[in-house]
Protein backbone atom coordinates (compact mmCIF):
# COMPACT_ATOMS: atom_id res chain seq x y z
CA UNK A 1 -34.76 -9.68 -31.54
CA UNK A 2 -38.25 -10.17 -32.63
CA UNK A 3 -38.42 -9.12 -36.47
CA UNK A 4 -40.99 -6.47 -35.62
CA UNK A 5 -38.68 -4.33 -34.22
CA UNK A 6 -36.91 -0.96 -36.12
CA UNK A 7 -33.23 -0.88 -35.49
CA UNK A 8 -31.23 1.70 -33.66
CA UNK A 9 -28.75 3.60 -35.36
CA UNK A 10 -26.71 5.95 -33.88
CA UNK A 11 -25.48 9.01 -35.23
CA UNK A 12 -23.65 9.92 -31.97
CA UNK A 13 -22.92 8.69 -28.78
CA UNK A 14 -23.29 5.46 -27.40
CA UNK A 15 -25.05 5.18 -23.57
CA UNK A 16 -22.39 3.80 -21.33
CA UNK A 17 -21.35 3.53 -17.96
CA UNK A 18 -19.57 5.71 -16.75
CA UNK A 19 -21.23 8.13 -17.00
CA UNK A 20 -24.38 7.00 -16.61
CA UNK A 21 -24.99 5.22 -13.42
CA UNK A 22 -26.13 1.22 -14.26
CA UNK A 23 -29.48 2.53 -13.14
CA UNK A 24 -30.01 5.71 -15.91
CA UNK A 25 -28.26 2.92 -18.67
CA UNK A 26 -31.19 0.47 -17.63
CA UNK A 27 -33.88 2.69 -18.00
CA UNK A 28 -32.56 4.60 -21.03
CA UNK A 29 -32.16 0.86 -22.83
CA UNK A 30 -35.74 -0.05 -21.38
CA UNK A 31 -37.17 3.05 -22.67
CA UNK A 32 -35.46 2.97 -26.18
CA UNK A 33 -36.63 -0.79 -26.56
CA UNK A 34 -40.08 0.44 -26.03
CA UNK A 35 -40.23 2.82 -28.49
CA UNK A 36 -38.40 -0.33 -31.01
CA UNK A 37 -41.28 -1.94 -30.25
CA UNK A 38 -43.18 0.55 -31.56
CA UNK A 39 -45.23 2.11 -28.38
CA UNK A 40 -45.48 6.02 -28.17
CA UNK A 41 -43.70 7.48 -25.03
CA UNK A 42 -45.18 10.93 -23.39
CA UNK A 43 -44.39 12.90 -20.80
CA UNK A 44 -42.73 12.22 -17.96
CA UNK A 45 -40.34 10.36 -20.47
CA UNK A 46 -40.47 11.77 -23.66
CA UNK A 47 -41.35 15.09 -25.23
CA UNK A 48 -40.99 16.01 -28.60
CA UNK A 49 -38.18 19.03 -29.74
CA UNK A 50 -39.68 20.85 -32.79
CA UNK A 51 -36.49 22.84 -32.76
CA UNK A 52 -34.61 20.17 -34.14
CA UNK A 53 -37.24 18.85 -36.44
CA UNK A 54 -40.41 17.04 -37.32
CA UNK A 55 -40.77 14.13 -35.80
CA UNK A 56 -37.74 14.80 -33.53
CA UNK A 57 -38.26 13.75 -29.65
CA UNK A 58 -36.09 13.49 -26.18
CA UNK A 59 -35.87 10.85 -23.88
CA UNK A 60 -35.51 12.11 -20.12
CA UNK A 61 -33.65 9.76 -18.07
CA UNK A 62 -32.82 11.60 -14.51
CA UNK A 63 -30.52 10.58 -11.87
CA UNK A 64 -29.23 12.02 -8.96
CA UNK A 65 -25.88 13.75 -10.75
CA UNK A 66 -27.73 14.53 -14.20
CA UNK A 67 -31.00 14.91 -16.13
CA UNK A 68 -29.68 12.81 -19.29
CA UNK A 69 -31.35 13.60 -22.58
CA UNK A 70 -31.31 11.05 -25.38
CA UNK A 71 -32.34 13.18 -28.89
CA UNK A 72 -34.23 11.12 -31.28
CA UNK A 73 -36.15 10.35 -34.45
CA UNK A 74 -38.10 7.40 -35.67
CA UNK A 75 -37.93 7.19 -39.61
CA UNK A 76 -40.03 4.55 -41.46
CA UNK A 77 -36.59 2.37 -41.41
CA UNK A 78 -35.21 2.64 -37.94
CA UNK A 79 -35.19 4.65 -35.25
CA UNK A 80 -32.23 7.87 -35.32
CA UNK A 81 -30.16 8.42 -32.27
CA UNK A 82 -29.19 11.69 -32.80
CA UNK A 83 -27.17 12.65 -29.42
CA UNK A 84 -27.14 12.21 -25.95
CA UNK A 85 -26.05 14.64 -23.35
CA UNK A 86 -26.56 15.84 -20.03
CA UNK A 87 -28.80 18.73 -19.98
CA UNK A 88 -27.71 21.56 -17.34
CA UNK A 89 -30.50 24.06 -17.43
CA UNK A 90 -33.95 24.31 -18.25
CA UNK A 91 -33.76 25.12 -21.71
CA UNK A 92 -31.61 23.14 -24.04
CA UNK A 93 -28.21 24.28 -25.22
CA UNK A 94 -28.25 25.89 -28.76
CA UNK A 95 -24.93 23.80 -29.22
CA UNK A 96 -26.82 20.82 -28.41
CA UNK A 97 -29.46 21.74 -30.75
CA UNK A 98 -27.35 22.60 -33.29
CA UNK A 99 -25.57 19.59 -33.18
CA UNK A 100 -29.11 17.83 -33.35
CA UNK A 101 -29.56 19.32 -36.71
CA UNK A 102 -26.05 19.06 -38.17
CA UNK A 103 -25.94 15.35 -37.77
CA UNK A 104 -29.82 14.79 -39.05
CA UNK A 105 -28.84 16.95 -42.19
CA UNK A 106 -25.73 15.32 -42.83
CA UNK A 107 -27.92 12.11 -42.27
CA UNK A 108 -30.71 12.84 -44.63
CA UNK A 109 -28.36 14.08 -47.31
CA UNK A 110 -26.33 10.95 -47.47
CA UNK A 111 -30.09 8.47 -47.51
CA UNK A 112 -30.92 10.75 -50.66
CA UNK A 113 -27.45 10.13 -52.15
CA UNK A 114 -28.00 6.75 -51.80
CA UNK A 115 -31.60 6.54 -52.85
CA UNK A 116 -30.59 8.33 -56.27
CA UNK A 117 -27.71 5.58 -56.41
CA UNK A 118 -30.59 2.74 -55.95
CA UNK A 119 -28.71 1.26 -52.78
């Protein structure tokens, strides 16, 4: 991996097959690698989700059984998985957005702790 790119970290779940389809884990990993690399991704592919937070964004993988939604947020030190789930109606659950928040805050709260430590 070339030096230049920000890490993943997950703070939820991991894309695998099942159930995505080989074809929605490709593209999700293609997409995600993009954004390591440190290109911008719009519409159709990514959109950002203010409800969750600044700087917060969703990937849109769709496949014939689901429109997948990978939740994210790139920090100066990596880029945050937040959650991935397949989204069921047009607007996204409050559950799912929710969750979004709980696991950022619970995130952020436990950098700080260990930024006051000096870790």
């Amino acid at each position: 991996m070339s030096t230049n790119r920000k890490p993943l970290v997950w703070l939820g779940e991991e894309i695998k097959t099942p159930p995505f389809s080989k074809e929605a884990r490709i593209e999700a990993g293609g997409l995600l690698r993009r954004l390591q690399q440190g290109d911008a991704l719009g519409l159709p592919h990514s959109r950002p989700m203010p409800s969750i937070g600044s700087g917060c964004h969703e990937i849109r993988v769709l496949e014939a059984s689901h429109n997948w939604r990978i939740v994210y947020r790139i920090d100066a030190e990596a880029i945050m998985i937040v959650a991935v789930f397949a989204k069921t109606t047009r607007t996204t659950a409050k559950r799912d957005i929710d969750l979004c928040k709980a696991r950022l805050g619970l995130y952020d709260r436990d950098a700080a702790t260990r930024k006051e430590r000096g870790r």
